[in-house]
N, C-alpha and C. Protein backbone atom coordinates (compact mmCIF):
# COMPACT_ATOMS: atom_id res chain seq x y z
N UNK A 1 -15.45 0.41 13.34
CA UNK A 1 -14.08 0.10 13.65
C UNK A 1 -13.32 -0.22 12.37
N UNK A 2 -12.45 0.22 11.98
CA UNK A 2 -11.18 0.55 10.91
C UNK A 2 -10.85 -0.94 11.04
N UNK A 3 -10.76 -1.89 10.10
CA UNK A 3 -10.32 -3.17 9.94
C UNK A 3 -8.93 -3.40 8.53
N UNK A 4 -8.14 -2.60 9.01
CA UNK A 4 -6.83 -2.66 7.96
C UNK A 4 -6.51 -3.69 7.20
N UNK A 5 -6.39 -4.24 5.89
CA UNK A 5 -6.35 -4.90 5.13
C UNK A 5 -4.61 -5.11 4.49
N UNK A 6 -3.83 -6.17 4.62
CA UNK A 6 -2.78 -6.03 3.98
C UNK A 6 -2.49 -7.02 3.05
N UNK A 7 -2.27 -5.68 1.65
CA UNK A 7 -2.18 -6.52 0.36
C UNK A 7 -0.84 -6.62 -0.34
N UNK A 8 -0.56 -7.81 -0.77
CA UNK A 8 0.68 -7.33 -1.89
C UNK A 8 0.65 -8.45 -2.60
N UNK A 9 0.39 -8.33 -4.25
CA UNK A 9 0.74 -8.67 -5.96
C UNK A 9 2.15 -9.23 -5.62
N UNK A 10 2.41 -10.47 -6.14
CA UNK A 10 3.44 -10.79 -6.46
C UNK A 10 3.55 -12.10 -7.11
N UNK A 11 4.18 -12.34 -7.92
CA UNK A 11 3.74 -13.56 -9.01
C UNK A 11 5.07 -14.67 -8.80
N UNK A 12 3.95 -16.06 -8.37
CA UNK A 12 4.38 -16.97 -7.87
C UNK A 12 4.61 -17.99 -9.28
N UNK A 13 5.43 -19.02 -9.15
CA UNK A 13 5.44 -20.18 -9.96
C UNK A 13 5.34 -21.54 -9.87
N UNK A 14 4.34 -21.59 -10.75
CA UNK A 14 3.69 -22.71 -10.65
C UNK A 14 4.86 -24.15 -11.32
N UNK A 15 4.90 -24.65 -10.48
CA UNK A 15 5.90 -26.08 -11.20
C UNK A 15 5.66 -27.10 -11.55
N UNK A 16 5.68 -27.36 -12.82
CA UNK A 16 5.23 -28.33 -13.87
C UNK A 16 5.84 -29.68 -14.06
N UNK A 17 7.03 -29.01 -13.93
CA UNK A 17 8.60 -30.16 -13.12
C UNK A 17 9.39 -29.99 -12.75
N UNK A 18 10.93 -30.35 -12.97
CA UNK A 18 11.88 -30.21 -12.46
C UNK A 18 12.24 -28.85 -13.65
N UNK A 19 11.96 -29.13 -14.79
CA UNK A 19 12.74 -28.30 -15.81
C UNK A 19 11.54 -26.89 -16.27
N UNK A 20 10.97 -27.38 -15.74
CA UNK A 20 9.26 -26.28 -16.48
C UNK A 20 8.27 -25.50 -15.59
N UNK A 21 8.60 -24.12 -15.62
CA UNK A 21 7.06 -23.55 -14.24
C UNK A 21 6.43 -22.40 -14.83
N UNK A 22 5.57 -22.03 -14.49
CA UNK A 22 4.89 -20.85 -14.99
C UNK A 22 4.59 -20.20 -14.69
N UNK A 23 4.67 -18.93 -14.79
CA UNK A 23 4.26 -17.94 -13.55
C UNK A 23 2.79 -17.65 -13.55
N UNK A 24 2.53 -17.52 -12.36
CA UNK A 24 0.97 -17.13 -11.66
C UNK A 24 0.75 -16.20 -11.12
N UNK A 25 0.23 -14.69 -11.17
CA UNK A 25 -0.02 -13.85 -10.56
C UNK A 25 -0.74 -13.94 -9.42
N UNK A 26 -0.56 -13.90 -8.03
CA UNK A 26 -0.85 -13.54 -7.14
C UNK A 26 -1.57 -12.93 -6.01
N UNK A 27 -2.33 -12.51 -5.22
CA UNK A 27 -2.39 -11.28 -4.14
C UNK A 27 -2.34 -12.07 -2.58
N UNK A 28 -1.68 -11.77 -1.80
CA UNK A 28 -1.50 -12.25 -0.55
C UNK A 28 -2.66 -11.07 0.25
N UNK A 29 -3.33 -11.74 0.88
CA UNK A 29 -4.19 -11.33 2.01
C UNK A 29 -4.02 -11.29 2.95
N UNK A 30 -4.03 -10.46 4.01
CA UNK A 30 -4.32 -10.75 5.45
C UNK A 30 -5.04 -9.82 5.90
N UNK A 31 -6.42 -9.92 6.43
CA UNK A 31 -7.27 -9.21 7.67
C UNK A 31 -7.41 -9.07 9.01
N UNK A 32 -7.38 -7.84 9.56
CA UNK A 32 -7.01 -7.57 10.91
C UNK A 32 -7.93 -8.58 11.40
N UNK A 33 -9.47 -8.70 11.22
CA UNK A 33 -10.47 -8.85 11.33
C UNK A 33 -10.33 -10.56 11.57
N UNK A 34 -9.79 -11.31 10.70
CA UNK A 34 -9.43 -12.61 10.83
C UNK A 34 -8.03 -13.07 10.58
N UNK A 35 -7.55 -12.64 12.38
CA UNK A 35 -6.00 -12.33 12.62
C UNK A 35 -5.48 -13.57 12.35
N UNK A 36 -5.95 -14.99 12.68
CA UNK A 36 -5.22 -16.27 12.60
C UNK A 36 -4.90 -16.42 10.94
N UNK A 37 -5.09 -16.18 10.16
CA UNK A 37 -5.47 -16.67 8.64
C UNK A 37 -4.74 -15.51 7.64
N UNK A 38 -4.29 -16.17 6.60
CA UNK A 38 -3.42 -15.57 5.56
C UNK A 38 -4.68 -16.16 4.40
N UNK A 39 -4.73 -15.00 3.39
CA UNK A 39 -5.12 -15.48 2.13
C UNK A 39 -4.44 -14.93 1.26
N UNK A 40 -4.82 -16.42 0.02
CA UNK A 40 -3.70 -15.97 -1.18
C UNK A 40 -4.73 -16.25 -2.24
N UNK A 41 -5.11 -15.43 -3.62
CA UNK A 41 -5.69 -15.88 -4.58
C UNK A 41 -4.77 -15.68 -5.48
N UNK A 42 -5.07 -17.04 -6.91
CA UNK A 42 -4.54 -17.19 -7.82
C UNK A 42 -4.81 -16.97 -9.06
N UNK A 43 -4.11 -15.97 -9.63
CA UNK A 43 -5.07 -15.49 -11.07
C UNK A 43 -4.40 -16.94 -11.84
N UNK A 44 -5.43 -17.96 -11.73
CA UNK A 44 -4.67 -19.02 -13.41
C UNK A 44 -5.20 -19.19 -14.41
N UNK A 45 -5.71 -17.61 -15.08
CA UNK A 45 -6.37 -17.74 -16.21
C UNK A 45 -7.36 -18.42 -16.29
N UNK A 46 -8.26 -18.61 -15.48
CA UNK A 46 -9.49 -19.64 -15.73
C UNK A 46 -10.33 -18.74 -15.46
N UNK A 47 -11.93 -18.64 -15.53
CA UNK A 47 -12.68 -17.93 -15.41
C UNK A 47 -12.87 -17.30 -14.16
N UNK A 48 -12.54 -17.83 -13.04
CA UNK A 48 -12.42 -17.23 -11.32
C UNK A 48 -11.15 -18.09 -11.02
N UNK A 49 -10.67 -16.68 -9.86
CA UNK A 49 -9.36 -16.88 -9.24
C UNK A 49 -9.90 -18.26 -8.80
N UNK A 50 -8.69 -18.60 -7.91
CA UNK A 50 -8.65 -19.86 -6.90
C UNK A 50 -7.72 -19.30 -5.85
N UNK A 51 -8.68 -19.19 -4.93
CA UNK A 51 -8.58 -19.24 -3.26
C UNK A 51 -7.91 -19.91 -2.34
N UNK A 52 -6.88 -20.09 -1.87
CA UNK A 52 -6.63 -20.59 0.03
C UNK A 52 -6.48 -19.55 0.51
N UNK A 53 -7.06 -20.29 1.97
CA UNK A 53 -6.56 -19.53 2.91
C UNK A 53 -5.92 -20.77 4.54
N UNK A 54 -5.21 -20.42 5.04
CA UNK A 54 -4.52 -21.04 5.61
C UNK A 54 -3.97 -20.39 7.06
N UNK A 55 -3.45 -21.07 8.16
CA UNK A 55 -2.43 -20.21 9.00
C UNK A 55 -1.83 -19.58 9.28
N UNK A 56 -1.57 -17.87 9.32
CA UNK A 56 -0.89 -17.30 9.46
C UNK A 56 0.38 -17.99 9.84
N UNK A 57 0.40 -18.63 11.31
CA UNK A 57 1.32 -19.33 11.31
C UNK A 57 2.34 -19.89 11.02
N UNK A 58 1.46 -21.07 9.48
CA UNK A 58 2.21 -21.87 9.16
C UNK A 58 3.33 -21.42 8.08
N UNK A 59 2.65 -20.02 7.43
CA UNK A 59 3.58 -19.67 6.13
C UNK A 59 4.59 -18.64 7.43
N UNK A 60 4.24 -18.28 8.39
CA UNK A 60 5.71 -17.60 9.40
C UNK A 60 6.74 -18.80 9.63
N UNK A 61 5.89 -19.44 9.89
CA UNK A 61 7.10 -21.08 10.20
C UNK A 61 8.10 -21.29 8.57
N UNK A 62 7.18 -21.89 7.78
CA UNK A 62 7.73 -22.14 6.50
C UNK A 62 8.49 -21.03 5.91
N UNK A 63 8.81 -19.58 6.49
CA UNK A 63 9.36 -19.49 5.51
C UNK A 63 10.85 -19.71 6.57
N UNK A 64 11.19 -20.27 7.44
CA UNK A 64 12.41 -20.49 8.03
C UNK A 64 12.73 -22.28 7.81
N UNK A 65 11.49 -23.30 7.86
CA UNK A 65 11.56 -24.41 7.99
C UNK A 65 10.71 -25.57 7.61
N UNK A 66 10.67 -26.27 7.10
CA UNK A 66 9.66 -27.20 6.39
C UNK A 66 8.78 -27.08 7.79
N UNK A 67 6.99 -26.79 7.20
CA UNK A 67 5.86 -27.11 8.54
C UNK A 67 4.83 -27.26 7.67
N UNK A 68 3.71 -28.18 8.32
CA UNK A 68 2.85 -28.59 7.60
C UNK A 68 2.55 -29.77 7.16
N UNK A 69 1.57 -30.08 6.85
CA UNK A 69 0.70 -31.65 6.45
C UNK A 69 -0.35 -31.87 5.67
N UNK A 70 -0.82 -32.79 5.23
CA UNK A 70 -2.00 -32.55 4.31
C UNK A 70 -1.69 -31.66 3.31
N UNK A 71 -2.69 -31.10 3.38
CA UNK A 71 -3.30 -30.08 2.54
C UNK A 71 -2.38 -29.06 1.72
N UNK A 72 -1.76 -28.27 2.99
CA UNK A 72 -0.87 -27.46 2.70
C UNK A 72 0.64 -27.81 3.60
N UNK A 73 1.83 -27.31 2.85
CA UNK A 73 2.99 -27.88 3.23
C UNK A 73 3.67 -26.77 2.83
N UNK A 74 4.66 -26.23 3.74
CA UNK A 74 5.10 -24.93 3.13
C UNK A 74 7.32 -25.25 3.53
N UNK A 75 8.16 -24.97 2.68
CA UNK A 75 9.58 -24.93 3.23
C UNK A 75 10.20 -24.17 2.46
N UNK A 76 11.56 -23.57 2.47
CA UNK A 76 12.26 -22.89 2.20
C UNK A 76 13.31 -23.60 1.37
N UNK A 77 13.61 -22.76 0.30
CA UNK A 77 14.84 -23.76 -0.54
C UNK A 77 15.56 -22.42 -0.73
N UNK A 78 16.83 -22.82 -0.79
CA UNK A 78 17.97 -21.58 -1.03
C UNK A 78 18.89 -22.10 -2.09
N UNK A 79 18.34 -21.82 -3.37
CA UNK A 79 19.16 -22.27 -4.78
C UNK A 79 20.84 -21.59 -4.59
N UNK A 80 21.23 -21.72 -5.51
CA UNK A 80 22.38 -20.97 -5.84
C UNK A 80 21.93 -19.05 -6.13
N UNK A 81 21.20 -19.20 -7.09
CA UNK A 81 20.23 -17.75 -7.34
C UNK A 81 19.47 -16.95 -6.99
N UNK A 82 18.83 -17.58 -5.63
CA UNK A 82 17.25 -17.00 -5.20
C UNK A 82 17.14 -18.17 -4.33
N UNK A 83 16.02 -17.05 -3.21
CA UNK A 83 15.42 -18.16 -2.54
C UNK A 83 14.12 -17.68 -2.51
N UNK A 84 13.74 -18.96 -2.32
CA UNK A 84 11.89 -19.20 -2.41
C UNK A 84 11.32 -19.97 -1.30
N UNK A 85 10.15 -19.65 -1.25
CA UNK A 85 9.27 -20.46 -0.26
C UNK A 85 8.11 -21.38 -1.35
N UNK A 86 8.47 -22.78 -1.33
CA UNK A 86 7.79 -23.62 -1.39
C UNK A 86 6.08 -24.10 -0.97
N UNK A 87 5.57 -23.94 -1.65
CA UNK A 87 4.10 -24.31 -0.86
C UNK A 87 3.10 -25.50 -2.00
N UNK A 88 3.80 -26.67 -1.12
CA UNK A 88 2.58 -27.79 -1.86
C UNK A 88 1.44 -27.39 -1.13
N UNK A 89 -0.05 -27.43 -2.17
CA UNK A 89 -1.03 -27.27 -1.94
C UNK A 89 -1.93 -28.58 -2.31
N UNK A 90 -2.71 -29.12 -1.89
CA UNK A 90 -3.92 -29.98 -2.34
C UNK A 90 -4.80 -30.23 -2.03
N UNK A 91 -5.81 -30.06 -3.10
CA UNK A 91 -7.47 -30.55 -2.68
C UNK A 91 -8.07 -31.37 -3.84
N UNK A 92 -9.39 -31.46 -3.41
CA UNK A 92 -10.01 -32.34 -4.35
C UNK A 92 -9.92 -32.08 -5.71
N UNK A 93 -9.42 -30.81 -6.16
CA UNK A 93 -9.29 -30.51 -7.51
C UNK A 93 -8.04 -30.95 -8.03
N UNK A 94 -6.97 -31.20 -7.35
CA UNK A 94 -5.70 -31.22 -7.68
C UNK A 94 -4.65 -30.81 -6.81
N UNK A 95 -3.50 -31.42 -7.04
CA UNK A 95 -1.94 -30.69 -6.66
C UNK A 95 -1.45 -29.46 -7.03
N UNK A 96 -1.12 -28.85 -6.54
CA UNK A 96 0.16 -27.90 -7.11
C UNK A 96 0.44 -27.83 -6.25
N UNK A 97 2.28 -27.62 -6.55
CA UNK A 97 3.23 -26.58 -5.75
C UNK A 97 4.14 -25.63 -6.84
N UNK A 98 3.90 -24.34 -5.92
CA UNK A 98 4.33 -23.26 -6.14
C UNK A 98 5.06 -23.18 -5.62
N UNK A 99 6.17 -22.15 -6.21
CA UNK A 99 7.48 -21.04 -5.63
C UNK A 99 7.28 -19.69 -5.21
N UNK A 100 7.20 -18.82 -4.14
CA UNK A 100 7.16 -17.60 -3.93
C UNK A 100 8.56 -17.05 -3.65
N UNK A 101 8.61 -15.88 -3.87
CA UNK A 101 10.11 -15.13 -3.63
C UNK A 101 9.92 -14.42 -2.12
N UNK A 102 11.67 -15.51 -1.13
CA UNK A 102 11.21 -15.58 0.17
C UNK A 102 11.03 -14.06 0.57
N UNK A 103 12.14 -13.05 0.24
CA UNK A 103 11.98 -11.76 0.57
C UNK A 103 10.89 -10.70 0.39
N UNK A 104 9.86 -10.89 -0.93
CA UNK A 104 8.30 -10.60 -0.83
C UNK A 104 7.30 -11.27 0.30
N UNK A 105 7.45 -12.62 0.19
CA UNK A 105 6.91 -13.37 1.30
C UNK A 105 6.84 -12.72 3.04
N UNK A 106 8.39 -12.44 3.17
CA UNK A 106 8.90 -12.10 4.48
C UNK A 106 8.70 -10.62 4.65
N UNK A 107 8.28 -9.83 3.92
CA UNK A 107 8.64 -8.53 4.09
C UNK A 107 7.30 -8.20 4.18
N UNK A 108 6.28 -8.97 3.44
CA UNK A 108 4.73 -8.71 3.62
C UNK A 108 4.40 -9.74 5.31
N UNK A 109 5.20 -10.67 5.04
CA UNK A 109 4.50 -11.07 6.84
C UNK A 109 5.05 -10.28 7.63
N UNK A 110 6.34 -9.59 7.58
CA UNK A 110 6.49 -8.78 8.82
C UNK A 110 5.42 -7.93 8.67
N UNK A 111 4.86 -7.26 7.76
CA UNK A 111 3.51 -6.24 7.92
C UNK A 111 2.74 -6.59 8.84
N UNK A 112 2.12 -7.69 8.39
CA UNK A 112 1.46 -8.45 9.36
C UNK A 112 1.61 -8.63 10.58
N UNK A 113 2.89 -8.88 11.18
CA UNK A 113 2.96 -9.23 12.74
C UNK A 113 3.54 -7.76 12.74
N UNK A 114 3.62 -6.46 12.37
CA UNK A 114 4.00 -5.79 13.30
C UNK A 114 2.35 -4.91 13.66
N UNK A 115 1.52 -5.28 12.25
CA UNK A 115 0.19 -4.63 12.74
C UNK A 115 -0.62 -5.32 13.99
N UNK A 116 -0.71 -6.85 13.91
CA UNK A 116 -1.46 -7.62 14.77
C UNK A 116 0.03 -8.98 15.39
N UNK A 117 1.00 -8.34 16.60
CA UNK A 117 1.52 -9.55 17.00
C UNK A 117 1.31 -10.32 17.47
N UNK A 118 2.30 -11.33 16.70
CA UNK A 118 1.90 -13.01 17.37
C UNK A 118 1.56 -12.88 18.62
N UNK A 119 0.24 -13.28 18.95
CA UNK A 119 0.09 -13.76 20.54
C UNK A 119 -1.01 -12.83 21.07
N UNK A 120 -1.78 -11.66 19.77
CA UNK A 120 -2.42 -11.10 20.27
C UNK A 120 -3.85 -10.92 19.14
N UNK A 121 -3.78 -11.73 18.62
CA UNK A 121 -4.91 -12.69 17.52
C UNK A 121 -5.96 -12.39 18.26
N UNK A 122 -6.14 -13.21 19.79
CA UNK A 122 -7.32 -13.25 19.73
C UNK A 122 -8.29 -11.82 20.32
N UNK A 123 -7.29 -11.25 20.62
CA UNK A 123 -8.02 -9.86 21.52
C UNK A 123 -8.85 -9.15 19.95
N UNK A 124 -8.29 -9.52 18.62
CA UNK A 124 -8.67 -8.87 17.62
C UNK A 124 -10.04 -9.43 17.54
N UNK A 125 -10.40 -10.80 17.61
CA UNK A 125 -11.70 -11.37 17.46
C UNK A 125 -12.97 -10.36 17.88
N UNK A 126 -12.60 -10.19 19.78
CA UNK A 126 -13.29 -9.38 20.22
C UNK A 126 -14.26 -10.70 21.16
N UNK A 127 -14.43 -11.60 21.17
CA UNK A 127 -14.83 -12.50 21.59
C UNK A 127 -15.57 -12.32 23.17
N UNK A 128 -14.95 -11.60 23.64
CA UNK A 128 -15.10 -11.90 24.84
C UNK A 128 -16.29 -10.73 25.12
N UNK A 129 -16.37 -9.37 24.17
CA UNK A 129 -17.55 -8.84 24.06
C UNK A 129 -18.75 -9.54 23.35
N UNK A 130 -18.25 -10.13 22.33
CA UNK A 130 -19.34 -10.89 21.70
C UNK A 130 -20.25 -11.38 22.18
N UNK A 131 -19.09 -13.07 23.34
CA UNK A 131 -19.75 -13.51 24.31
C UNK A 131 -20.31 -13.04 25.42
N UNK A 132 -20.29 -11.63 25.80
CA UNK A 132 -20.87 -11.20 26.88
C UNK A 132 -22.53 -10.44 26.61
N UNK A 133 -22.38 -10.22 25.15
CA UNK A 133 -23.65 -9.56 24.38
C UNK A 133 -24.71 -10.77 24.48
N UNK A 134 -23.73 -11.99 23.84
CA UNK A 134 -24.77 -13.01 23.44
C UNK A 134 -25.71 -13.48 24.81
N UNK A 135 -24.58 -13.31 25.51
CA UNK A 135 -24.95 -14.41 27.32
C UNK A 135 -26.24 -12.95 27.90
N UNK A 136 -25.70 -11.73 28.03
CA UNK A 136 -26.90 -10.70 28.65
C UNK A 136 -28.64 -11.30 28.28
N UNK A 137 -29.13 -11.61 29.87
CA UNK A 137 -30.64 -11.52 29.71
C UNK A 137 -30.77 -10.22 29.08
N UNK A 138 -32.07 -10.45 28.61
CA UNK A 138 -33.21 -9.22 27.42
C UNK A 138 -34.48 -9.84 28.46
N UNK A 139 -35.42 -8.79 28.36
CA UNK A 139 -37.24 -9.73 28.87
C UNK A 139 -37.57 -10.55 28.41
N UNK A 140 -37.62 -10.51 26.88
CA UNK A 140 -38.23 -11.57 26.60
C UNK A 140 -37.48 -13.08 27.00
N UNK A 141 -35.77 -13.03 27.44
CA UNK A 141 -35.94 -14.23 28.00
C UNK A 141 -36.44 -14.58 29.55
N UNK A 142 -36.77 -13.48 30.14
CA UNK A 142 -37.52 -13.99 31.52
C UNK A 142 -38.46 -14.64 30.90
N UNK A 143 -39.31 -14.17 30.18
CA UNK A 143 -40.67 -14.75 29.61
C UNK A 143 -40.53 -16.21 29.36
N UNK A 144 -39.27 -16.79 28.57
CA UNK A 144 -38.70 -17.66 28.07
C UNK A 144 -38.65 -18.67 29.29
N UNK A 145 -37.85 -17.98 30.00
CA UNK A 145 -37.24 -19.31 30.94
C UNK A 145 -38.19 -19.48 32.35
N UNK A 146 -39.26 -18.62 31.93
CA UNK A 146 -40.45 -18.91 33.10
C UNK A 146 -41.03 -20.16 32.78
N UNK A 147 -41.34 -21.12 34.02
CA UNK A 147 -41.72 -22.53 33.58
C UNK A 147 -43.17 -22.38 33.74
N UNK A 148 -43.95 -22.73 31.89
CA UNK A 148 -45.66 -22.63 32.15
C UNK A 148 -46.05 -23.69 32.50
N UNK A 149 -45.31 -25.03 33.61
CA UNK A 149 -46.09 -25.77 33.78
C UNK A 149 -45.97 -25.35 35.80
N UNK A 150 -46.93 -25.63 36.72
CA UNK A 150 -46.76 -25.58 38.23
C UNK A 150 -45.60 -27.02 38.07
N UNK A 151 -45.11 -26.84 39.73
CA UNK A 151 -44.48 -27.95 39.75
C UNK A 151 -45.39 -28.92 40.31
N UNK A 152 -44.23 -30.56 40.34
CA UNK A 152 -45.35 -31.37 40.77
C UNK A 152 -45.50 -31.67 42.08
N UNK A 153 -44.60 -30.98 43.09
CA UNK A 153 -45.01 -30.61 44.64
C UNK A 153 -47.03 -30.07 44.74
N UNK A 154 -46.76 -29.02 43.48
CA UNK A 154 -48.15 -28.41 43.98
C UNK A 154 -49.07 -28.91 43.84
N UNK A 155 -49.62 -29.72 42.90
CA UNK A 155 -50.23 -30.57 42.03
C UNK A 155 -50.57 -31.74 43.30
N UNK A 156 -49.78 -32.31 43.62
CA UNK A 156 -49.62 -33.19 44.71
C UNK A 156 -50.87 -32.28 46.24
N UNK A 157 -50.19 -31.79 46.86
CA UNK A 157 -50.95 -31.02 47.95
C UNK A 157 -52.38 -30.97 47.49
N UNK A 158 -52.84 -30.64 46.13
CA UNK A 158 -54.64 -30.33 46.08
C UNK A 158 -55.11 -31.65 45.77
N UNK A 159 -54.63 -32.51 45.99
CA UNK A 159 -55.07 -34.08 46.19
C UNK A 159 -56.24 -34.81 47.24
């Protein structure tokens, strides 16, 4: 089964402060295969990218409206010049928040929901064949669920 992959490069900035950011090259992920979830890796010059992955969801929400907690926090700012989607990130390694450009952002999630739409995630799992493979008796579980002890009715009677 063909599991379509949608990619797109686009270089985010990293913000240092109010006056200072740097740009970070990019790739946004999404797999048919694991419809709930967006991934993003970060080339930051260090010896291996750095990885999230997160809610499809939450970056569809964020890019219309602040959503999110913890970890990841995603909202929309509309400068005078450009608009961007905001995404504080944090883990045990550290903070950052980045800037993405909202119209790359938005134009690669519509990819996304027009290949797999909202609301039909889970038929992609397949789940419900999964679970029907896993649940099917095989012989060897008759063998299994045959009890090698008599019961204790019988045991009783040759008394």
């Amino acid at each position: 089964m063909h599991h379509p992959v949608i990619e797109r490069e686009l270089e985010l900035k990293l913000v240092l402060s109010p006056e200072r950011s740097v740009p970070v090259p990019a790739r946004l992920r999404y797999l048919t295969d694991d419809p709930y979830a967006v991934h993003i890796t970060f080339h930051t010059g260090s010896s291996a990218p750095v990885d999230w992955t997160f809610a499809r969801e939450l970056l569809v929400e964020g890019v219309f409206r602040p959503c999110g907690h913890g970890d990841v926090r995603i909202w929309p700012v509309k400068a005078a010049d450009r608009a961007v989607v905001c995404m504080a990130l944090s883990s045990p390694d550290g903070d950052a928040l980045l800037e993405a450009p909202s119209g790359a952002v938005s134009s690669w999630l519509e990819r996304t929901l027009r290949v797999v739409p909202p609301g039909t995630e889970a038929e992609r799992l397949g789940l419900d064949a999964a679970l029907a493979e896993l649940l099917t008796p095989t012989p060897a579980d008759e063998l299994w669920m045959r009890d090698p002890w008599p019961s204790d009715e019988a045991g009783d009677a040759e008394l």
